[in-house]
N, C-alpha and C. Protein backbone atom coordinates (compact mmCIF):
# COMPACT_ATOMS: atom_id res chain seq x y z
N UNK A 1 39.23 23.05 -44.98
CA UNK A 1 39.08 23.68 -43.68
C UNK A 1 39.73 25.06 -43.65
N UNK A 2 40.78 24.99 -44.60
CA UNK A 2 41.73 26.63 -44.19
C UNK A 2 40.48 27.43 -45.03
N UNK A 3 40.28 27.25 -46.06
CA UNK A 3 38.95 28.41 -46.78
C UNK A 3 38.16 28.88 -45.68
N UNK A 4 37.40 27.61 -45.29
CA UNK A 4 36.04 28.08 -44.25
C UNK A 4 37.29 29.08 -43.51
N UNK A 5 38.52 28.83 -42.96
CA UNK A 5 38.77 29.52 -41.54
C UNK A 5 39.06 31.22 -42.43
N UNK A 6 39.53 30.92 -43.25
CA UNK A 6 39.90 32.30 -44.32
C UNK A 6 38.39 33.20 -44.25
N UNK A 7 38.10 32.37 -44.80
CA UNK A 7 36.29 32.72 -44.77
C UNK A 7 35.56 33.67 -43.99
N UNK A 8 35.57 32.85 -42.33
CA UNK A 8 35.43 33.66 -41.08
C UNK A 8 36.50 34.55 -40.61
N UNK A 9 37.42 34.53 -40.76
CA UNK A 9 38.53 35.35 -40.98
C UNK A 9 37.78 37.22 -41.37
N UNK A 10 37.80 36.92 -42.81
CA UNK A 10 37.49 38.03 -43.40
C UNK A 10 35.96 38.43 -43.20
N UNK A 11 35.01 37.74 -42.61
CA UNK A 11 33.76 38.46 -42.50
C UNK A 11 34.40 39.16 -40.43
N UNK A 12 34.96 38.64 -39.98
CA UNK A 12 34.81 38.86 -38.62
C UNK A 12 36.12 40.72 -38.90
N UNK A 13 36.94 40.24 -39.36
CA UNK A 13 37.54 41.68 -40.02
C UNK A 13 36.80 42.58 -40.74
N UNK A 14 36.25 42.16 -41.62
CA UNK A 14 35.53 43.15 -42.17
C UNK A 14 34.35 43.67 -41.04
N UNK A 15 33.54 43.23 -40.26
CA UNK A 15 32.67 43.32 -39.56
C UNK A 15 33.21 44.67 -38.11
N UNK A 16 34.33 43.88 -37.55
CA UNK A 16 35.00 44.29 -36.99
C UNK A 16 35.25 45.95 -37.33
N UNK A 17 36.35 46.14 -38.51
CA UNK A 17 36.10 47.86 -39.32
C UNK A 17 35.54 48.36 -39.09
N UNK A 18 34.25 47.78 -39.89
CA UNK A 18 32.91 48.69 -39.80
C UNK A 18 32.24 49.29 -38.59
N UNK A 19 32.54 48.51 -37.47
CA UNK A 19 32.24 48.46 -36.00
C UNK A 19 33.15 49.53 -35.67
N UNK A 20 34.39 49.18 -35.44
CA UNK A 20 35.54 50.35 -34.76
C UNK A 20 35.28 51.49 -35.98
N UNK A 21 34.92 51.75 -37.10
CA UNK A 21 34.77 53.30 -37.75
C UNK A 21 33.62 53.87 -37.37
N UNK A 22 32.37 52.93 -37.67
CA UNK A 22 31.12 54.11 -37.78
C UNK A 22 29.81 53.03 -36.86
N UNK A 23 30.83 53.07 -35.73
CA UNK A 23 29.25 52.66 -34.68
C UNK A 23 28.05 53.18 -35.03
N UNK A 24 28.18 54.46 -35.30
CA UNK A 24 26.36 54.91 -35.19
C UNK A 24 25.80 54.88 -36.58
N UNK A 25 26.56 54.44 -37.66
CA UNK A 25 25.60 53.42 -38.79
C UNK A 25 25.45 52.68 -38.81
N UNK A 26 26.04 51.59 -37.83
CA UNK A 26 25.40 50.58 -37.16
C UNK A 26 24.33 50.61 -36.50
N UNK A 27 23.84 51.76 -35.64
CA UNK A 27 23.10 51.56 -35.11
C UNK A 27 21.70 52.54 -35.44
N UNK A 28 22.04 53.15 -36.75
CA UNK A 28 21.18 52.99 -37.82
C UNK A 28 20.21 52.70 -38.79
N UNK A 29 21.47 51.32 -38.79
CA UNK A 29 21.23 50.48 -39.81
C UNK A 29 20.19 49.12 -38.95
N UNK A 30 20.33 49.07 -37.93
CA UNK A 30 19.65 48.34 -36.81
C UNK A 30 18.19 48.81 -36.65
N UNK A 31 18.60 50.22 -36.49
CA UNK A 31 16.60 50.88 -36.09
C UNK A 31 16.21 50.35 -37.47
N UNK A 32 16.55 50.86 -38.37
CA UNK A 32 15.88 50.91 -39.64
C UNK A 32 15.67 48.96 -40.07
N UNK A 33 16.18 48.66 -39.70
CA UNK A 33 15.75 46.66 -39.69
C UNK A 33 15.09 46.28 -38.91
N UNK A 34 14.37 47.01 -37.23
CA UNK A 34 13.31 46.90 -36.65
C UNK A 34 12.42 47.46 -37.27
N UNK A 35 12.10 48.39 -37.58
CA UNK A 35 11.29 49.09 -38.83
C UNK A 35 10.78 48.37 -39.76
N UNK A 36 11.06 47.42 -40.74
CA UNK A 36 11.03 46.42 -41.56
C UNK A 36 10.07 45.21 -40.90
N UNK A 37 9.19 45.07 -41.38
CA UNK A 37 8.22 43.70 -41.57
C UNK A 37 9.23 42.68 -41.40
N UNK A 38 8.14 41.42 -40.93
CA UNK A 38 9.60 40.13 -40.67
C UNK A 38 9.68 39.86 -42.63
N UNK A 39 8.55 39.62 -43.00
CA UNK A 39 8.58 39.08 -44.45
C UNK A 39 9.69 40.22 -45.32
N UNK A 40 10.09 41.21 -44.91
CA UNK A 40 11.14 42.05 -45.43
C UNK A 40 12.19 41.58 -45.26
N UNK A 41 12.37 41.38 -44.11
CA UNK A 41 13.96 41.29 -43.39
C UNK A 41 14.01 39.61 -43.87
N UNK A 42 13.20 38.83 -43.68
CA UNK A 42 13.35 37.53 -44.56
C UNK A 42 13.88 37.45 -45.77
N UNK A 43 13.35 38.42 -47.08
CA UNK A 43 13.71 38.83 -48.06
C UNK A 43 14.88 38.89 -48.41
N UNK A 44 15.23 40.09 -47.87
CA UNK A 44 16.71 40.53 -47.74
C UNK A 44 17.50 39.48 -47.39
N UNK A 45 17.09 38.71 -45.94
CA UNK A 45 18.24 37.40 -45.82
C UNK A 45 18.45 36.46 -46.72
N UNK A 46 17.17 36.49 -47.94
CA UNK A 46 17.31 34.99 -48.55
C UNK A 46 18.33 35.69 -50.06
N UNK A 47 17.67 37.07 -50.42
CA UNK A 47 18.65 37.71 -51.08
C UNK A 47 20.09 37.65 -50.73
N UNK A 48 20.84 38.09 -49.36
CA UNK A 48 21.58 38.17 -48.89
C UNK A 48 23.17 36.79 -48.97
N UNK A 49 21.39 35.88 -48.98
CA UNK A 49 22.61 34.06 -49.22
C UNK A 49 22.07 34.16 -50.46
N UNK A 50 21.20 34.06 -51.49
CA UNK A 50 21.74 33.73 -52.49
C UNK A 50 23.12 34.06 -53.06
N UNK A 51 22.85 35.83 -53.02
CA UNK A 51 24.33 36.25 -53.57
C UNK A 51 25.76 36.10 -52.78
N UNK A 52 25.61 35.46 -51.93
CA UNK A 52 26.79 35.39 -51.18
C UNK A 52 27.15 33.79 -51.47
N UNK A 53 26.09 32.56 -51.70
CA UNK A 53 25.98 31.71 -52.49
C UNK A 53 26.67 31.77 -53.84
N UNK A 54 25.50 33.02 -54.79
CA UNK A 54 26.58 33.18 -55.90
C UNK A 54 27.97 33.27 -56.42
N UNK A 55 28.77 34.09 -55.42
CA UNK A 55 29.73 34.88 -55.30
C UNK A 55 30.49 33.39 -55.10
N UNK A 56 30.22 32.83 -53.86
CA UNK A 56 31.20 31.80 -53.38
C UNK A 56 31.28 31.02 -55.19
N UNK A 57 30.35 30.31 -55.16
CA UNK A 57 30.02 30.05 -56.59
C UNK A 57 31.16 30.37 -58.03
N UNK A 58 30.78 31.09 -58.05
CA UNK A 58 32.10 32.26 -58.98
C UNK A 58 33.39 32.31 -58.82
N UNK A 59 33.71 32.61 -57.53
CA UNK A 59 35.02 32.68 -57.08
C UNK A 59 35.25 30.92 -57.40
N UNK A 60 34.73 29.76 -57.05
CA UNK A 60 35.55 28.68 -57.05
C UNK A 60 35.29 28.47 -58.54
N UNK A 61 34.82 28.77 -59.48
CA UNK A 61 34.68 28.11 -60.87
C UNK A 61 35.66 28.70 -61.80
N UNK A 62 35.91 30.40 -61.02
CA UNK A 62 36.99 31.32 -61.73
C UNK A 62 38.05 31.20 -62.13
């Protein structure tokens, strides 16, 4: 349970940063993902968990 909370921890911090530095590449990065086909932005999400899949992956076998 402490991982998962570590876990959300560091995506809500990291998220957070990125938010309080550069709002307007956020909102950027937003137009440009309405822009995108759903079968794109699907893509990217399934890309997105694999490697974040991977990673978790790695880190516990390391």
């Amino acid at each position: 349970m402490s991982v998962v909370l570590l876990a959300i921890g560091l995506v809500l911090a990291i998220e957070g940063l990125v938010l309080a530095l550069a709002p307007r590449r956020i909102e950027d990065a937003l137009r440009f993902l309405v822009s995108l086909g759903q079968d794109q932005r699907r893509f990217i999400g399934l890309g997105s968990l694999a490697l974040g899949v991977f990673l978790v992956w790695l880190s516990r076998t390391g």
